[in-house]
Protein backbone atom coordinates (compact mmCIF):
# COMPACT_ATOMS: atom_id res chain seq x y z
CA UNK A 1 112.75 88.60 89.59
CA UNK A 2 111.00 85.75 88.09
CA UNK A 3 108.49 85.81 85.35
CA UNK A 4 105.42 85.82 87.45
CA UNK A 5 106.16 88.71 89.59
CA UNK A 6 107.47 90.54 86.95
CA UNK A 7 103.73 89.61 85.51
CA UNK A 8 102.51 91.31 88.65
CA UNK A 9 105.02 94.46 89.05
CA UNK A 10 103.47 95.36 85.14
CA UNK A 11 99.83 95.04 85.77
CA UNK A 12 100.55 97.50 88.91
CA UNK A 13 102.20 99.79 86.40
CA UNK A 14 99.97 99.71 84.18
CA UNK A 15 96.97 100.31 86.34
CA UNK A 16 97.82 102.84 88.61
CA UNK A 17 94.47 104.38 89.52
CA UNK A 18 92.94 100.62 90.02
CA UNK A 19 96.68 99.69 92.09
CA UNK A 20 96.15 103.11 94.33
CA UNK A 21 92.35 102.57 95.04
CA UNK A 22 93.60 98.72 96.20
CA UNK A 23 96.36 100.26 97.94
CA UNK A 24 93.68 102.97 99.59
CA UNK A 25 91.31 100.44 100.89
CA UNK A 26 93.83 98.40 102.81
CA UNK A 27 95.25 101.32 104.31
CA UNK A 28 91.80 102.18 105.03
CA UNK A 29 90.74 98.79 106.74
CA UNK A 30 94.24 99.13 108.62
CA UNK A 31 93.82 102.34 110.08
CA UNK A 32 89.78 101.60 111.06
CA UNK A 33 91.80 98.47 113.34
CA UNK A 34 93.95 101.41 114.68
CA UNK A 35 90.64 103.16 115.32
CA UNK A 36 89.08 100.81 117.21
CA UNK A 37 91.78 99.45 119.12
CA UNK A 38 92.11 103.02 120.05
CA UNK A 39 88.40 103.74 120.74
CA UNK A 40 88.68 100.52 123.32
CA UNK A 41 92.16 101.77 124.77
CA UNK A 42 90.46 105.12 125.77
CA UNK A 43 87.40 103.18 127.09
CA UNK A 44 89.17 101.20 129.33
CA UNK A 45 90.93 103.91 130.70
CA UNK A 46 87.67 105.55 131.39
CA UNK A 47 86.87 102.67 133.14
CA UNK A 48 90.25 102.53 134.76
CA UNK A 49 89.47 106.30 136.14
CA UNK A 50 86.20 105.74 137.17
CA UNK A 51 87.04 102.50 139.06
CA UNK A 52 89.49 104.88 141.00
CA UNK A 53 87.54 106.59 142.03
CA UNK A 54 84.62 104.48 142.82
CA UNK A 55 86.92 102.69 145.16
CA UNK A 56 88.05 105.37 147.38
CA UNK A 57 84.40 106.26 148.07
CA UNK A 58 83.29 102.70 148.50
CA UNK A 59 85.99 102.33 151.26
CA UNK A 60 85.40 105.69 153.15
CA UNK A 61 81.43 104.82 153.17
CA UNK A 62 82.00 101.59 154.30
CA UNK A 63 84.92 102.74 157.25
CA UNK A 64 81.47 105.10 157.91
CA UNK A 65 79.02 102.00 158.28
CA UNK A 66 82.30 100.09 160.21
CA UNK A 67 82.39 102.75 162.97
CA UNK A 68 78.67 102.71 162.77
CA UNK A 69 78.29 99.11 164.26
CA UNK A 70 80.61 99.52 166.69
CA UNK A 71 79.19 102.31 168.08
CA UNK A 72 75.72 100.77 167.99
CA UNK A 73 77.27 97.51 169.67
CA UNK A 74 78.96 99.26 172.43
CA UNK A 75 75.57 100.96 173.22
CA UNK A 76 73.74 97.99 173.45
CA UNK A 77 76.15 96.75 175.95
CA UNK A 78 74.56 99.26 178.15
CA UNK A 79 71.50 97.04 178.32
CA UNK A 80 71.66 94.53 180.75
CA UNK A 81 70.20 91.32 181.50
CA UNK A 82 66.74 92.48 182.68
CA UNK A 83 66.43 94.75 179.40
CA UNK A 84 67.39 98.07 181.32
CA UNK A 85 69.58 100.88 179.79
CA UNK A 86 72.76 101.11 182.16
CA UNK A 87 74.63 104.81 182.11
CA UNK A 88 72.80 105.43 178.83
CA UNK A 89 73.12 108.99 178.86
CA UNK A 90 77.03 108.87 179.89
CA UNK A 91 78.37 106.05 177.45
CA UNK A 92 76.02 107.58 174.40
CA UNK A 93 78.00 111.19 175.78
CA UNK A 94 81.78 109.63 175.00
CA UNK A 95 80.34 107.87 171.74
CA UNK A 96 79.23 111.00 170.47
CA UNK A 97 82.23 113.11 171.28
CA UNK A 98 84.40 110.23 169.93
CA UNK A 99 82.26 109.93 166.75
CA UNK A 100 80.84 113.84 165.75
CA UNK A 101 79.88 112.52 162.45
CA UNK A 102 76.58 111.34 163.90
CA UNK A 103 73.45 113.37 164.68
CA UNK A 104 72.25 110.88 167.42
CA UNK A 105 72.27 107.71 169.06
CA UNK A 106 69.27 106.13 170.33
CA UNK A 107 67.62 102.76 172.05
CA UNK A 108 64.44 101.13 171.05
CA UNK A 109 62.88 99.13 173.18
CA UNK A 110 60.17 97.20 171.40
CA UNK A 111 60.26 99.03 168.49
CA UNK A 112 59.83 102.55 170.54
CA UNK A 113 62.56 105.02 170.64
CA UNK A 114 62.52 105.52 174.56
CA UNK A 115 66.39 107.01 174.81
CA UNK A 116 67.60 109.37 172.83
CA UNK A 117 71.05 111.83 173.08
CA UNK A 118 71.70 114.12 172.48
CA UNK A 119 68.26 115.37 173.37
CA UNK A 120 68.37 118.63 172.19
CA UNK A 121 67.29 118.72 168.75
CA UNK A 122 65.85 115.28 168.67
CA UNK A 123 63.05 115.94 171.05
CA UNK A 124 60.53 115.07 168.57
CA UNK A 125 61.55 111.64 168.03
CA UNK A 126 61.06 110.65 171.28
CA UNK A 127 58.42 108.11 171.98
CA UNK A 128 58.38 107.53 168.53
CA UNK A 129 56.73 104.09 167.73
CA UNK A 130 58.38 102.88 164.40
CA UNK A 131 55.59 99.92 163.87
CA UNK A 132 53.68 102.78 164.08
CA UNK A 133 54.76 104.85 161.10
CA UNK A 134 54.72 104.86 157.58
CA UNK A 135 54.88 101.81 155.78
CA UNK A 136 57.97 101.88 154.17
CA UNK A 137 59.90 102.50 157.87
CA UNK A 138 57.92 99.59 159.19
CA UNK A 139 58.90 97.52 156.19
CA UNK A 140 62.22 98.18 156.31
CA UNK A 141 62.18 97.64 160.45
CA UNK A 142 60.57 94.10 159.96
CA UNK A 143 63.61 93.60 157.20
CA UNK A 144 66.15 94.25 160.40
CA UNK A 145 64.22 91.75 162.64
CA UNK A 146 64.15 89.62 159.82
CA UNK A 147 67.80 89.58 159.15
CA UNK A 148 69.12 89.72 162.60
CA UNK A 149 71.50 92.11 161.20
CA UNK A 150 72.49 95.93 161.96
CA UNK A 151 70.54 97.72 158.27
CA UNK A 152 70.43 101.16 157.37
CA UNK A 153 67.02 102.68 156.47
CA UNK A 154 66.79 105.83 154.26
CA UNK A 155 68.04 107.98 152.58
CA UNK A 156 64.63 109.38 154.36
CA UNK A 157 63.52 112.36 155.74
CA UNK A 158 64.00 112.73 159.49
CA UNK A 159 61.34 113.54 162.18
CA UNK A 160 63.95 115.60 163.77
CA UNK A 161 64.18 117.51 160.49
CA UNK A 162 66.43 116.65 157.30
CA UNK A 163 67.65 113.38 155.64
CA UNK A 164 69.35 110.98 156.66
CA UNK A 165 69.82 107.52 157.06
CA UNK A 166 69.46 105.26 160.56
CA UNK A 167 71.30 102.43 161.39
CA UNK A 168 69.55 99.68 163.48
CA UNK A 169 70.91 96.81 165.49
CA UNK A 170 68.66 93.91 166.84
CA UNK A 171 68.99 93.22 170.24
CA UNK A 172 67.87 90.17 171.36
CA UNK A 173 67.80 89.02 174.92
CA UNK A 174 67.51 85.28 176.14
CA UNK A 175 66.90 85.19 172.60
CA UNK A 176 63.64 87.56 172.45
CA UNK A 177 63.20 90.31 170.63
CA UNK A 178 63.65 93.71 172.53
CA UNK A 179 64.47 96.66 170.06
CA UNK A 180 66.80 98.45 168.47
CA UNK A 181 70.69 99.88 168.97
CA UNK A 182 70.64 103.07 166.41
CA UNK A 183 72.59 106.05 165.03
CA UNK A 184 71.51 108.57 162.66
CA UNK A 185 73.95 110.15 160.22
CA UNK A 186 72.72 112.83 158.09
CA UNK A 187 73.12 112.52 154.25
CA UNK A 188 75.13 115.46 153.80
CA UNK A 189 77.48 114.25 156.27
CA UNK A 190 77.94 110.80 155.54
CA UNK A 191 78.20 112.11 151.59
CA UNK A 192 81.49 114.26 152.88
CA UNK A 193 82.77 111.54 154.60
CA UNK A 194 82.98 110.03 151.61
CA UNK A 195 84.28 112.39 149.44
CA UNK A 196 81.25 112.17 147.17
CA UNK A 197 81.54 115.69 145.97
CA UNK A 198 79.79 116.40 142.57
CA UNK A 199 81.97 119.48 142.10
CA UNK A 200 85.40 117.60 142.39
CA UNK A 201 85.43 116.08 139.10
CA UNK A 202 85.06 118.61 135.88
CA UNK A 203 83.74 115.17 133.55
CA UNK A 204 82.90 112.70 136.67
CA UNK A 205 79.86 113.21 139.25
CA UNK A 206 78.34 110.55 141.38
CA UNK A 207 74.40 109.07 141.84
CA UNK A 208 73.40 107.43 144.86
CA UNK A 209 70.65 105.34 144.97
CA UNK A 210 67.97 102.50 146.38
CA UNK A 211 65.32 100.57 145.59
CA UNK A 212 61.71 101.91 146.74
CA UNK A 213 60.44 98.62 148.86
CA UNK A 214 57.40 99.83 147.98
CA UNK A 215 57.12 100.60 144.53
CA UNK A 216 59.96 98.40 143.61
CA UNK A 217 61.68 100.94 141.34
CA UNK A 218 65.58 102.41 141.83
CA UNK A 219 64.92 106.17 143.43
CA UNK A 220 68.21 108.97 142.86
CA UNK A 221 68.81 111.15 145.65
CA UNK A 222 71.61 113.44 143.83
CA UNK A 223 70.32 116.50 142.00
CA UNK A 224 71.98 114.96 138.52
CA UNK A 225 69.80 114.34 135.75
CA UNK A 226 71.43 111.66 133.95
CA UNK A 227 70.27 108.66 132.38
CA UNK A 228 73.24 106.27 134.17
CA UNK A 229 72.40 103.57 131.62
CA UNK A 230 72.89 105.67 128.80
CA UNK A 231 76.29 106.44 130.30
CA UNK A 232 80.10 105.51 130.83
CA UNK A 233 79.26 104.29 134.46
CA UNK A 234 81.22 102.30 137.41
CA UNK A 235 78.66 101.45 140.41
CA UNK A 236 78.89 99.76 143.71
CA UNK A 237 76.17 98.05 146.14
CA UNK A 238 76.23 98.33 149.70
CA UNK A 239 74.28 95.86 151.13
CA UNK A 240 73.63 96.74 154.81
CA UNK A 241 71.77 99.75 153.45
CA UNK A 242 70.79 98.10 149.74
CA UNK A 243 72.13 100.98 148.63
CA UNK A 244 74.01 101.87 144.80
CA UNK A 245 76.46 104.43 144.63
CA UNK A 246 77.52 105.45 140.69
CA UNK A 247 80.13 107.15 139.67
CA UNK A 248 79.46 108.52 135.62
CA UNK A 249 81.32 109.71 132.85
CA UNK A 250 79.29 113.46 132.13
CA UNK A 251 81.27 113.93 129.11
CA UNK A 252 80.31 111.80 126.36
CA UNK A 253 82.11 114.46 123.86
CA UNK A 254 85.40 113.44 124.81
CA UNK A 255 85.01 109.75 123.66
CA UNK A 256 83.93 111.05 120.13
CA UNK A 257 86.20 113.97 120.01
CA UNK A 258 88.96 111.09 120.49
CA UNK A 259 87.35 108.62 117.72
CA UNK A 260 86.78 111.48 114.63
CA UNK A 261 90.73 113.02 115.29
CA UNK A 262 91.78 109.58 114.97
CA UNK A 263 89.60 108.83 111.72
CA UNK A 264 90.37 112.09 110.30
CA UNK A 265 93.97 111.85 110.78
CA UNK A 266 94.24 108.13 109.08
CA UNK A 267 91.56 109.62 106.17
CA UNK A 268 93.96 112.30 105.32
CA UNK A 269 97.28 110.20 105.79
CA UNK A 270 95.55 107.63 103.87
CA UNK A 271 93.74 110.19 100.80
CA UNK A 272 97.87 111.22 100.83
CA UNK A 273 99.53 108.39 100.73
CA UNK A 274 97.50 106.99 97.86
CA UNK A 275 98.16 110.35 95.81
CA UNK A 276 101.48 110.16 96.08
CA UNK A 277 101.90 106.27 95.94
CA UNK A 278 99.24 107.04 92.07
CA UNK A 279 101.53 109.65 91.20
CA UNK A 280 104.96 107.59 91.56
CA UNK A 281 103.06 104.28 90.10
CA UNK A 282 102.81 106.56 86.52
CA UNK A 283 106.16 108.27 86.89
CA UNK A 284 107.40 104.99 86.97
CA UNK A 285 105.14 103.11 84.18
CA UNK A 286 106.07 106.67 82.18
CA UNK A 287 109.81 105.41 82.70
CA UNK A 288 109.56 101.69 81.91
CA UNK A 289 107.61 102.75 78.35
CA UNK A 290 111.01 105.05 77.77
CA UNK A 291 113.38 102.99 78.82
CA UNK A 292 112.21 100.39 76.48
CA UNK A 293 111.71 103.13 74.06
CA UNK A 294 114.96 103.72 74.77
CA UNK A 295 116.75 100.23 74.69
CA UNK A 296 114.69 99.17 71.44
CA UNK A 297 116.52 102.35 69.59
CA UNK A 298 120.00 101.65 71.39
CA UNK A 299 119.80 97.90 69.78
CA UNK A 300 118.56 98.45 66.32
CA UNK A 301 121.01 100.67 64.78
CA UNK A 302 124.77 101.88 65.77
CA UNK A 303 123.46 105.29 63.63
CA UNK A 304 120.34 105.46 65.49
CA UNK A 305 122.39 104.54 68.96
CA UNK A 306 124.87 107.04 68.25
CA UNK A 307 122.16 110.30 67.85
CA UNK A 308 120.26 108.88 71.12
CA UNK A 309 123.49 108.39 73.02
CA UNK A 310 124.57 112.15 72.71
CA UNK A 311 120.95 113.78 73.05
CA UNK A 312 119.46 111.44 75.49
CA UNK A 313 117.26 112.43 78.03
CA UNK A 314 119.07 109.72 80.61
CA UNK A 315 122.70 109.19 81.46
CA UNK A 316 124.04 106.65 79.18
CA UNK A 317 127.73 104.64 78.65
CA UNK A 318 129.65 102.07 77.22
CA UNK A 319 131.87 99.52 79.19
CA UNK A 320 134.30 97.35 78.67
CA UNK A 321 132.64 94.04 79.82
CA UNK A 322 136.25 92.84 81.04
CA UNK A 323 137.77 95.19 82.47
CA UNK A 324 134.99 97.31 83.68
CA UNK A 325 136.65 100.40 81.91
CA UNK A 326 134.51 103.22 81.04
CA UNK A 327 134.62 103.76 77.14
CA UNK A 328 131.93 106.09 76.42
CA UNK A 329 129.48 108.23 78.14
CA UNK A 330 126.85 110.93 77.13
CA UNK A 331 126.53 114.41 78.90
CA UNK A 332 123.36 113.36 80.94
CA UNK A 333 125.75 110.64 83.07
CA UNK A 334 127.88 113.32 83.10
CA UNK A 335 125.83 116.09 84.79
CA UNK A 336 124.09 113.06 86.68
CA UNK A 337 127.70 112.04 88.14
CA UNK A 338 129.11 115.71 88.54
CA UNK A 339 132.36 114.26 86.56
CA UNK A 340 133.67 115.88 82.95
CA UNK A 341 133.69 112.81 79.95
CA UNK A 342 137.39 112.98 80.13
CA UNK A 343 137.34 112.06 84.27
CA UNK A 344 134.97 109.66 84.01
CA UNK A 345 136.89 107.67 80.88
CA UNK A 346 139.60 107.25 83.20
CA UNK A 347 137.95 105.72 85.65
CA UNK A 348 135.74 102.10 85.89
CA UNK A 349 132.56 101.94 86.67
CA UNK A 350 132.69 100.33 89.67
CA UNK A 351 134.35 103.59 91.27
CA UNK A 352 131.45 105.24 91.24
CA UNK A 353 128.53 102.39 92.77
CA UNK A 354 128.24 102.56 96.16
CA UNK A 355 130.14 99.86 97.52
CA UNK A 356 126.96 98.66 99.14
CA UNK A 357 125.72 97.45 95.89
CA UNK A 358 128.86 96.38 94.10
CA UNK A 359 128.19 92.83 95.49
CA UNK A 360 124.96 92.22 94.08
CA UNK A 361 126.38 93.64 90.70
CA UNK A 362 128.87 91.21 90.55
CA UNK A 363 126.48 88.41 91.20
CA UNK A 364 124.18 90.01 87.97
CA UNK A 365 127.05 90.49 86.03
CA UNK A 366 128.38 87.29 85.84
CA UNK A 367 125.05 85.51 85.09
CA UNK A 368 125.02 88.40 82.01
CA UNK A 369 128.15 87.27 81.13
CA UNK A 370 127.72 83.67 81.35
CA UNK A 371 124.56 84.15 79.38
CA UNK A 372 122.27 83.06 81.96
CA UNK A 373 120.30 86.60 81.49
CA UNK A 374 120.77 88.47 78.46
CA UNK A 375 119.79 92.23 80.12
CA UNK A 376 119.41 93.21 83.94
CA UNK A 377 117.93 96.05 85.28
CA UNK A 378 118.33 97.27 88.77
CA UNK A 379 118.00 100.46 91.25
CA UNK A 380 121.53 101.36 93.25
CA UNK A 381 123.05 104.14 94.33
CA UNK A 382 126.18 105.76 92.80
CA UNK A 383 128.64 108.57 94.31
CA UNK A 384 128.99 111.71 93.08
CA UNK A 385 132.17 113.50 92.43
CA UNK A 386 131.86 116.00 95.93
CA UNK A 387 131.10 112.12 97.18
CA UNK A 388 127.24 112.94 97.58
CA UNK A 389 124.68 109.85 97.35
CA UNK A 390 122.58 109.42 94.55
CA UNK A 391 120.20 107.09 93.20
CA UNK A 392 119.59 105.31 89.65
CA UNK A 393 117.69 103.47 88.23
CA UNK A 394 120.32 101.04 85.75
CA UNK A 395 119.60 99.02 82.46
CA UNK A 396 122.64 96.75 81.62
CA UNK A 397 122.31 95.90 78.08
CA UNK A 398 125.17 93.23 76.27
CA UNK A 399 126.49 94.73 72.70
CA UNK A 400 127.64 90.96 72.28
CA UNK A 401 124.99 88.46 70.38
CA UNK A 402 124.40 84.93 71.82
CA UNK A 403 127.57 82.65 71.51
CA UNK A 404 129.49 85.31 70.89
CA UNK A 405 132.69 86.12 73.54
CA UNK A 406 131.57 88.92 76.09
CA UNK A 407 132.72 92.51 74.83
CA UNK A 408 131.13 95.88 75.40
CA UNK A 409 127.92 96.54 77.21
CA UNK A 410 125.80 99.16 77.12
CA UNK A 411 124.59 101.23 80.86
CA UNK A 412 121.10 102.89 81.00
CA UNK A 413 120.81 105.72 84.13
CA UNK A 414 117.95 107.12 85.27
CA UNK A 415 117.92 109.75 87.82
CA UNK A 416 115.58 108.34 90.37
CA UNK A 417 116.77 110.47 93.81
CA UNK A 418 113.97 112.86 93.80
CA UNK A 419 111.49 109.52 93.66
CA UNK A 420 113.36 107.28 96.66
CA UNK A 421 113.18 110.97 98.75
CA UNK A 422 109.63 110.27 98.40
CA UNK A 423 109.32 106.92 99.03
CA UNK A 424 110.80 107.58 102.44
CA UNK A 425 108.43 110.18 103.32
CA UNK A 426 105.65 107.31 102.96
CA UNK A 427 107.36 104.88 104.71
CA UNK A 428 108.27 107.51 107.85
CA UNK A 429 104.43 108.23 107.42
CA UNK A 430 103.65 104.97 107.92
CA UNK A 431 105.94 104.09 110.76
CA UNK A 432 104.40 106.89 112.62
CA UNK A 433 101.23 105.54 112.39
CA UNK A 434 101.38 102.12 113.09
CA UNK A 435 103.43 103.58 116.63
């Protein structure tokens, strides 16, 4: 570790309240990101659901509109050249039976609905003249003329009783105006045919909608009483009937229920993880102040050494710097180790690191011995006797004075299992988060 991270790793220490409040508002400003990447996530697949289902309508109305035309074309075949109705009643019959979706089917010469079938039930239409009616109808009839294209007018309420909507084809002969091909679907009907259903969906219902050619402004004509563009909201326009067909999110709940579990969850994992992350930051300053406590007494006096090496609160021995034998060791390294003195005298202290770490031992040792360093201190793990693994926290200390050939070196253990148990909790933690 060099001198200015070292620098760093002590100020930490030594502040641990002002190093956990740092270390609490990054975690903070990482887990609002997670927030709000989730917040979008569960937007778009709002959106994702709500385009679904948009769709499926928007195709069924518009198979509706399809069939529509056709059967409004094949009835204004029946007109021929001279502007008569040919088999009217027996061609509007087989149309009918082949599309019972529609109330009626009708012709309109000059704007006046002459032919009508079926009759029953639509008697009062008959004769009807549409330039003659209110002036939103006539509006939107001059808009057909005008477009030379089959439009739908309505929703609107039906002479024949109801609402509905009316399809109307220009006919033109020699290229003159003479009336109208039509069909009449109710609402209700071409709503089913659609599958616009506002009990379907628990948190989904749709709107359907046009703008009022005379008043300009967007009229509903769904009993739902909800502001659409205050909403989660998907909509479509149909333009043969100018129509708008919504489909809304009616559960604006959900969205926050999601947000405030996800802030909650990353305000406790993050009130947590700077407790704990506090609490081991003064553990461990509490440790460096005794272990240089500790290595201060072992250095001034071999009297002094002697009383702290038998009564010390942390395993301690001497080696042989050569050899690696074990000369000396105090009951803590003992109990720490699960070996008697005697057993671990016999042995060298190598034995007992994990093999894992021996290498980057070596590389230590032999700068301590060369005199590159004069004192190391690492964290490595050591075997117990029943071949458990256990973790310390090591001071290697030379008993040899500068220029002077290597001999005996002291070894400084701290228990630190307990501590990297916890350490591991927090990182899990935060692995689970950041999936």
């Amino acid at each position: 570790m060099d001198k200015k991270s070292s620098k760093l790793s002590i100020w930490f220490l030594s502040r641990p309240k002002r190093t956990g409040a740092i270390f609490f508002l990054v975690l903070l400003t990482f887990i609002s990101l997670i927030v709000m990447q989730r917040y979008q996530l569960f937007r778009e697949n709002k959106q994702n659901q709500l385009s679904n289902i948009l769709e499926a309508a928007e195709k069924n109305i518009e198979q509706s509109l399809k069939n529509s035309y056709t059967v409004a074309l094949t009835l204004a075949l029946t007109v021929n050249n001279d502007g008569v109705p040919v088999n009217f009643d027996t061609v509007a019959e087989k149309l009918i039976k082949s599309n019972p979706d529609l109330q009626a089917v009708q012709l309109v010469p000059n704007g006046i609905i002459k032919y009508v079938y079926p009759y029953k039930g639509n008697e009062k239409v008959l004769n009807l003249d549409l330039f003659k009616s209110p002036e939103r109808t006539v509006l939107e009839v001059n808009k057909t003329i005008k477009s030379r294209k089959m439009y739908f007018q309505g929703p609107v309420k039906l002479t024949q009783g109801g609402i509905g909507v009316v399809g109307r084809l220009p006919l033109y002969i020699n290229d003159k105006f003479w009336g109208f091909s039509a069909v009449v679907i109710k609402l209700d009907v071409l709503f089913k045919n659609a599958g616009i259903d506002n009990n379907k969906y628990k948190h989904y219902k749709f709107q359907f909608s046009k703008i009022n050619e005379l008043t300009k402004k967007e009229e509903f004509f769904l009993p739902l009483h909800i502001d659409v563009s205050k909403e989660i909201s998907k909509s479509v326009i149909f333009p043969d009937g100018d129509w708008k067909l919504y489909i809304i999110n009616t559960n604006p709940y959900d969205t926050w229920v999601e947000i405030l579990s996800a802030i909650l969850f990353g305000l406790g994992l993050a009130v947590l993880s700077t407790y704990l992350l506090v609490k081991l930051l003064k553990k461990q300053a509490l440790l460096q102040v005794r272990f240089r406590n500790q290595e201060s007494k072992l250095i001034d006096t071999e009297s002094k050494f002697k009383k702290i090496f038998d009564h010390a609160a942390i395993g301690i021995a001497r080696v042989n710097s050569i050899t690696g034998q074990i000369l000396e060791v105090n009951q803590y390294l003992c109990d720490f180790l699960g070996y008697t003195k005697e057993e671990l005298m016999q042995k060298k202290i190598k034995s007992i690191i994990y093999p894992e770490d021996l290498a980057e031992d070596g590389i230590l040792f032999k700068k301590l011995l060369s005199g590159q360093i004069r004192q190391f201190n690492k964290e490595e793990r050591y075997l117990r006797k029943e071949g458990v693994l256990i973790w310390g926290s090591v001071i290697i200390t030379p008993l040899w004075n500068e220029g002077e050939e290597p001999n005996n070196h002291i070894v400084i253990v701290e228990d630190i299992t307990k501590r990297k148990a916890e350490e591991q909790l927090i990182i899990d933690s935060q692995k689970r988060t950041n999936r």
